[in-house]
Protein backbone atom coordinates (compact mmCIF):
# COMPACT_ATOMS: atom_id res chain seq x y z
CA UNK A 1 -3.24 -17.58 16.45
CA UNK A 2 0.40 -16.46 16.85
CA UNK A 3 0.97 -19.62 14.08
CA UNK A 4 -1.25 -17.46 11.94
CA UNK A 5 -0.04 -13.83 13.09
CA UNK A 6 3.30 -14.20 14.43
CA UNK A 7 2.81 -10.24 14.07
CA UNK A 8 -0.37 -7.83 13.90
CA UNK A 9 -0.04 -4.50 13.57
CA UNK A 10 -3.49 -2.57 13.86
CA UNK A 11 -3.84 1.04 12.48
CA UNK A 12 -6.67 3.46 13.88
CA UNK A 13 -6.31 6.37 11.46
CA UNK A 14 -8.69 9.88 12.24
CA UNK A 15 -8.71 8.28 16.54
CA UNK A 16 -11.35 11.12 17.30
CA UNK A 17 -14.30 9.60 14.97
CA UNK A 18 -13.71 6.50 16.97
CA UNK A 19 -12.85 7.64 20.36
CA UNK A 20 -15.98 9.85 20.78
CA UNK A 21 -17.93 6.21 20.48
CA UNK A 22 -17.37 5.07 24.33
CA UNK A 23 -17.95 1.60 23.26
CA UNK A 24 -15.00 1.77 20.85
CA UNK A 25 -12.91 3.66 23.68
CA UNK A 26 -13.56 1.12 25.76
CA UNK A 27 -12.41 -2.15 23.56
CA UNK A 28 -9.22 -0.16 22.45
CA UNK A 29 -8.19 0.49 26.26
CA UNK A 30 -8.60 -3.35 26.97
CA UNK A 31 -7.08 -4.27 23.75
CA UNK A 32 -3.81 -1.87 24.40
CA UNK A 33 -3.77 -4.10 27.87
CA UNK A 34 -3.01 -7.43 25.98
CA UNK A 35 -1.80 -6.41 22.92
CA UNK A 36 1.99 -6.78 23.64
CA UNK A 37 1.40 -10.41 24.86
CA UNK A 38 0.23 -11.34 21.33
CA UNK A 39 2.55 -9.45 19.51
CA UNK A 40 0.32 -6.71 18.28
CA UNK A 41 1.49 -3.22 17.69
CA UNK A 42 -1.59 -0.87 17.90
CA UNK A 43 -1.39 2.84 16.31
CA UNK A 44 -3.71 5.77 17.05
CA UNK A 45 -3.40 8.65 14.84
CA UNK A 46 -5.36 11.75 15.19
CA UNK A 47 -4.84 15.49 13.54
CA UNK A 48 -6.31 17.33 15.82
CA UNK A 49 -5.85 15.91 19.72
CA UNK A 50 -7.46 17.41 22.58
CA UNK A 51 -7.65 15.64 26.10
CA UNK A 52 -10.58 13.47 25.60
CA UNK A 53 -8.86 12.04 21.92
CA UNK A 54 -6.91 9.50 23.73
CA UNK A 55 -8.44 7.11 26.12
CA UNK A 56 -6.49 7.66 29.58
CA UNK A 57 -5.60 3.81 30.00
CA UNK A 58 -4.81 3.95 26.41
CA UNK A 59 -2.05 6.05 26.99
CA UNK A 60 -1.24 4.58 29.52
CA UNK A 61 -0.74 1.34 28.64
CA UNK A 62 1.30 2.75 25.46
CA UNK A 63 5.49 2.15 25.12
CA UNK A 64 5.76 5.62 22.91
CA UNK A 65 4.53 8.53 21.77
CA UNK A 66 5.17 10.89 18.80
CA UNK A 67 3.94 14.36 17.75
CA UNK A 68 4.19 16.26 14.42
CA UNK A 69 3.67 20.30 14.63
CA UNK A 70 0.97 20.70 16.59
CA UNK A 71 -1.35 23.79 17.34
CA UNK A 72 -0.81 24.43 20.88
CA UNK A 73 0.87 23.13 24.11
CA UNK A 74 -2.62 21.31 24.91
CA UNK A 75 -2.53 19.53 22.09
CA UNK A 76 0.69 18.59 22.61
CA UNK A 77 0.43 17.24 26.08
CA UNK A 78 -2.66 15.06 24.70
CA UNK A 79 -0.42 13.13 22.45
CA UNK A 80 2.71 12.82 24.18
CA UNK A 81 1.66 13.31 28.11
CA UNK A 82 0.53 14.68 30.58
CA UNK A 83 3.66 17.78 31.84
CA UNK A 84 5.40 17.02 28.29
CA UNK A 85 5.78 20.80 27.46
CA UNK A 86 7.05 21.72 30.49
CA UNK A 87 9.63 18.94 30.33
CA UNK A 88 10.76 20.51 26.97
CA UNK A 89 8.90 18.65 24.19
CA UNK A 90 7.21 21.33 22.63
CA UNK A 91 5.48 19.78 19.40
CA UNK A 92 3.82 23.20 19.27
CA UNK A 93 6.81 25.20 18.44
CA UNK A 94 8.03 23.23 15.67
CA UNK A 95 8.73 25.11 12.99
CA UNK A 96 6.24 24.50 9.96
CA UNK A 97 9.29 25.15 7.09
CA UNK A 98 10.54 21.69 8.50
CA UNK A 99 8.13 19.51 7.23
CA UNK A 100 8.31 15.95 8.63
CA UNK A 101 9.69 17.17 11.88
CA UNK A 102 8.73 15.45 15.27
CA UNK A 103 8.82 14.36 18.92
CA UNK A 104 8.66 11.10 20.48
CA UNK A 105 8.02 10.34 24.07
CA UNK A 106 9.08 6.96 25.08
CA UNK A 107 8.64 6.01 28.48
CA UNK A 108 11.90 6.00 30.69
CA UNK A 109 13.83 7.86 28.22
CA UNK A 110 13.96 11.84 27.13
CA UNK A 111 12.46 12.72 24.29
CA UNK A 112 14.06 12.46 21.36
CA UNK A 113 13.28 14.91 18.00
CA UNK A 114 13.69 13.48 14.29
CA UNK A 115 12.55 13.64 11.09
CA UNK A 116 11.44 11.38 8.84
CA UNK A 117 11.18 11.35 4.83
CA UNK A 118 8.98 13.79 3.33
CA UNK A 119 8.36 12.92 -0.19
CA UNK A 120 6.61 15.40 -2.41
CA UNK A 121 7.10 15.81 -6.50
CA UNK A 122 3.71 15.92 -8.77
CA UNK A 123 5.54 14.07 -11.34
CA UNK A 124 7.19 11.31 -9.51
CA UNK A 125 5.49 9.17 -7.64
CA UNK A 126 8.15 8.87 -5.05
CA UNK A 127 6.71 6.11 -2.34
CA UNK A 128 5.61 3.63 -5.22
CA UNK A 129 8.95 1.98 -5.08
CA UNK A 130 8.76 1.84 -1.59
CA UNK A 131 5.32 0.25 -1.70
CA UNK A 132 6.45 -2.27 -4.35
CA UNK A 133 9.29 -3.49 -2.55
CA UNK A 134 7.20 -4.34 0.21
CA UNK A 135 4.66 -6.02 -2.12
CA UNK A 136 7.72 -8.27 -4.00
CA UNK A 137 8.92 -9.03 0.24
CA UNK A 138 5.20 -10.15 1.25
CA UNK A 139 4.75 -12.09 -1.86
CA UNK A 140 7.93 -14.20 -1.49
CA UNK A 141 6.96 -14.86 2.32
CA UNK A 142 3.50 -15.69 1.42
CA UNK A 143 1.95 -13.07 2.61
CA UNK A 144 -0.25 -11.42 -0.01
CA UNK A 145 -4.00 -11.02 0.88
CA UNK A 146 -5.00 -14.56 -0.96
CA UNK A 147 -1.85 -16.25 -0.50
CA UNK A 148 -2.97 -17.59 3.19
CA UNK A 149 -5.57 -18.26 5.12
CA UNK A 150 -6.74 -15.11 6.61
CA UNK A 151 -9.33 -15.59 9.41
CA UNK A 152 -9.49 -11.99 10.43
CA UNK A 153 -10.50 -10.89 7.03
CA UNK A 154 -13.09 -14.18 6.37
CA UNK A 155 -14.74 -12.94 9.73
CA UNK A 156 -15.19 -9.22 8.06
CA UNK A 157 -16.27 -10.61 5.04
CA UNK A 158 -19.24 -12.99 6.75
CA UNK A 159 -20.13 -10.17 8.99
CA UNK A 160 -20.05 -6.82 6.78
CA UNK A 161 -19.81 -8.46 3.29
CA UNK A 162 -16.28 -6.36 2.41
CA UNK A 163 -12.49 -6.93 3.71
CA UNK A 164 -9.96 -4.62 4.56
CA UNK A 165 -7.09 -6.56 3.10
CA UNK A 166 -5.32 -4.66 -0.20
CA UNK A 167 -8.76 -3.38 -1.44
CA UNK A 168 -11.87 -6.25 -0.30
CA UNK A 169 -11.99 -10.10 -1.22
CA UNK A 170 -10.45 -9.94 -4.56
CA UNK A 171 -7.37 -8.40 -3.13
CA UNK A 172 -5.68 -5.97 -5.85
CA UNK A 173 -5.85 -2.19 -4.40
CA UNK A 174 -8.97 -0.54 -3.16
CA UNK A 175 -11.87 -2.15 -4.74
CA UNK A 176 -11.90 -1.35 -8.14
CA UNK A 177 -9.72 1.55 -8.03
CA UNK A 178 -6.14 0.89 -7.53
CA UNK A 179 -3.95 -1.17 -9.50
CA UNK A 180 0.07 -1.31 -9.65
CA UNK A 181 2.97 -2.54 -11.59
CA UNK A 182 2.92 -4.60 -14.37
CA UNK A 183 -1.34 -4.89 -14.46
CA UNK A 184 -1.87 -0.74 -14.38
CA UNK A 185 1.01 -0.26 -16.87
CA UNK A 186 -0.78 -2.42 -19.26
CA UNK A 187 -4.30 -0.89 -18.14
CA UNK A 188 -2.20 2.99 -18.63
CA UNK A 189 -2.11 1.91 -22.30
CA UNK A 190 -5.86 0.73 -22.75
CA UNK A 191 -6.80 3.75 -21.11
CA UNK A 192 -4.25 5.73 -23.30
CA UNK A 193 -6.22 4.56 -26.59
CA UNK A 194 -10.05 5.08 -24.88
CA UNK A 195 -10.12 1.08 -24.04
CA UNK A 196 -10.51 -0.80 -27.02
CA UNK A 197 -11.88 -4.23 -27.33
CA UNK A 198 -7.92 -5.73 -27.45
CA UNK A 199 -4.22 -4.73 -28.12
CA UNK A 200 -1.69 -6.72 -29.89
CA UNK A 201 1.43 -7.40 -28.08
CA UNK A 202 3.40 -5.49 -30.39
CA UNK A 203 1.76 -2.28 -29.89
CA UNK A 204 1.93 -2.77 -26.31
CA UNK A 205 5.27 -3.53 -26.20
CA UNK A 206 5.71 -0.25 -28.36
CA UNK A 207 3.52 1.73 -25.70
CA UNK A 208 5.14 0.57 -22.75
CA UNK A 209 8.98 1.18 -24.47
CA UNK A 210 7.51 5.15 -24.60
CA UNK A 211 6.02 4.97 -20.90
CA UNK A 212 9.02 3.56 -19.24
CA UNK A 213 12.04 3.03 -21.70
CA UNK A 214 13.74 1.98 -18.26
CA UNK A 215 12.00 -1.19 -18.60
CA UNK A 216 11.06 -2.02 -21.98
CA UNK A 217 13.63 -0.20 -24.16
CA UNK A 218 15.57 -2.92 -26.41
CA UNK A 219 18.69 -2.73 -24.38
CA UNK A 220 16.54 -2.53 -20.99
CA UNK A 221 15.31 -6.38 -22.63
CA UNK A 222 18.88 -7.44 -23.27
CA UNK A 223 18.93 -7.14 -27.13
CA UNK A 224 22.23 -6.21 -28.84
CA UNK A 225 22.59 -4.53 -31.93
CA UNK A 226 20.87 -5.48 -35.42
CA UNK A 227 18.12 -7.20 -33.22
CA UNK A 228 14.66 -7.40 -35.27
CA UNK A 229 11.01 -6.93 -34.69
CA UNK A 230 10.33 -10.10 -33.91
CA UNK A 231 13.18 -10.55 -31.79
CA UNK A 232 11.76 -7.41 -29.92
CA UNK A 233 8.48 -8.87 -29.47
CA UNK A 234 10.00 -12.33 -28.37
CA UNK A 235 11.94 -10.61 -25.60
CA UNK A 236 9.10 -8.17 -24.92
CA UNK A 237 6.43 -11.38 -24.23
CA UNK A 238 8.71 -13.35 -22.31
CA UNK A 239 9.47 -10.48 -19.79
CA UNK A 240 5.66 -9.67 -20.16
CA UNK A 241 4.54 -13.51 -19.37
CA UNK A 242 7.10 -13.25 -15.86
CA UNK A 243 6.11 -10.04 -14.50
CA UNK A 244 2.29 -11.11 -14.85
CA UNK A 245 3.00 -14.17 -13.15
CA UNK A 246 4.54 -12.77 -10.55
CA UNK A 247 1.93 -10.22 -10.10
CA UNK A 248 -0.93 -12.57 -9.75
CA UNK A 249 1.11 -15.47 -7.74
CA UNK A 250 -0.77 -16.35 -4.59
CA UNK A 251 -4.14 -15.70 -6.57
CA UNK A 252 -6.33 -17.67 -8.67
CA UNK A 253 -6.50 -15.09 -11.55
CA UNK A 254 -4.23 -14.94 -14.60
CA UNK A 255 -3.96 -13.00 -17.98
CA UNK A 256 -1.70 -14.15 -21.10
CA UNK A 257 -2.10 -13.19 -24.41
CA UNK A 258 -4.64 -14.68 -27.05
CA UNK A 259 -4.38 -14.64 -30.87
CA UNK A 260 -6.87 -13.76 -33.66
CA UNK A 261 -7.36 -12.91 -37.16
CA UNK A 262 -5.83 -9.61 -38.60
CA UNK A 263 -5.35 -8.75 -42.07
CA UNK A 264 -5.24 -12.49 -43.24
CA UNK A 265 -2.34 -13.50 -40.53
CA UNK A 266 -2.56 -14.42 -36.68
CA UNK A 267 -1.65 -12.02 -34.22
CA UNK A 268 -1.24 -11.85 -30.49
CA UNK A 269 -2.04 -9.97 -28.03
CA UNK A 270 -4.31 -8.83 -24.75
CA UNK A 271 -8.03 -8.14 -24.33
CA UNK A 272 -9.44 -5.58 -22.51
CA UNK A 273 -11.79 -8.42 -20.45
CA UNK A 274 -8.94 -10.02 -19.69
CA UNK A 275 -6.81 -7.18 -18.19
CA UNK A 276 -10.18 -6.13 -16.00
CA UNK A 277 -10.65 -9.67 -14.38
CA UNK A 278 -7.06 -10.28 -13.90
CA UNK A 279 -6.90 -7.04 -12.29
CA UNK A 280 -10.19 -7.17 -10.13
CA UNK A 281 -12.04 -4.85 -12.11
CA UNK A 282 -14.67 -6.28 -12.89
């Protein structure tokens, strides 16, 4: 298994739902027993701690502890331990005009405030580069829900009939909700013209110049001045054909463009069936 999982991290968001179940309680105390022997990092998160959140051998079988602002000095002392406020970590009096403030508690050392990054802008989306870094770093090491063989996620799937890998068995954001780069750029435009039946290359290329001139802009493609259409829409494909590639590596879907019959002349471009299956929506 360590082959497989050289690391697993586990993530028990909302603890309370699951810690009120005493069966539940009782595999996460054994698990947090073994856990660092196999590698595993476990997380329990909760909003709003009290002294039964936590499972007592939980805790204490844990390396570290951290607290946000919390409500009052029990509810501090339920996340971080037993006596913390009166050794000076006082969760409870920090200061809600410092978002992203906090204490952690790690065993034989004081403990230790910091803040991490608090990103916030309604017209950026400020953690998507974040998150597609980390897709581009799986995806080169192989990674990628469908790029291995995944035994935790084939036993979900024969026992509940869903996955909890990027968004179920098809693996592409939640199921049928989320999709990123290259695939919901293309889907922004379908949507942007009420989802017709197809789109020629051209006038996605054209679309996705006006989204994100960044990245589709002539010069952005590398053309120099006195370039033509067609040299636009050679440039455009090619960096079109990459990004989709790279996008669906590790999976067995694909999407390229198709031509047809317009106004007595082929043209190219992308249908709407297409885009949906190659991005798991449908």
């Amino acid at each position: 298994m360590l082959d497989i999982f050289p690391l697993e991290i586990l993530l028990v968001d909302e603890a309370q739902l699951y810690t009120d179940n005493k069966d539940i309680e009782k595999l996460l105390e054994e698990i947090s027993g073994y856990a660092a022997s196999l590698n595993m990092t476990v997380f329990l998160i909760t909003q709003d701690p009290n002294a039964d959140t936590i499972p007592p051998k939980f805790k204490k079988n844990t390396k570290s502890r951290l607290a946000t602002k919390t409500a009052t000095a029990a509810q501090t002392n339920a996340i971080l331990n037993d006596g913390a406020t009166g050794n000076g970590m006082a969760a409870h009096h920090i200061p809600v005009s410092t978002p992203g403030l906090a204490i952690i508690d790690a065993d034989g050392a004081p403990g230790v405030l910091f803040r991490g990054f608090f990103i916030e802008d309604r017209e950026y989306d400020g953690v998507l580069p974040l998150i597609e870094a980390a897709v581009e770093m799986r995806r080169k090491a192989g990674r990628l829900a469908g790029q291995f063989e995944d035994v935790i996620e084939d036993a979900l799937i024969a026992r509940f009939g869903t996955s909890s890998a990027a968004g179920g068995p098809k693996g592409m954001g939640r199921p049928g909700a989320v999709v990123r780069g290259i695939l919901a750029d293309i889907l922004a435009v379908f949507e942007a013209q009420d989802m017709p039946e197809r789109i020629t290359t051209a006038e996605l290329l054209a679309s996705l110049a006006g989204m994100r001139p960044d990245r589709w802009s002539p010069s952005a493609l590398g053309l120099q001045a006195g370039f033509g259409e067609a040299d636009y829409n050679r440039a455009g494909g090619a960096q079109l054909a990459k990004l989709l590639g790279e996008a669906l590596s590790g999976t067995t879907r694909k999407l390229a463009s198709r031509q047809w019959k317009a106004g007595g002349s082929n043209v190219s471009g992308f249908y709407r069936d297409d885009l949906k299956a190659a991005a798991a929506l449908s």
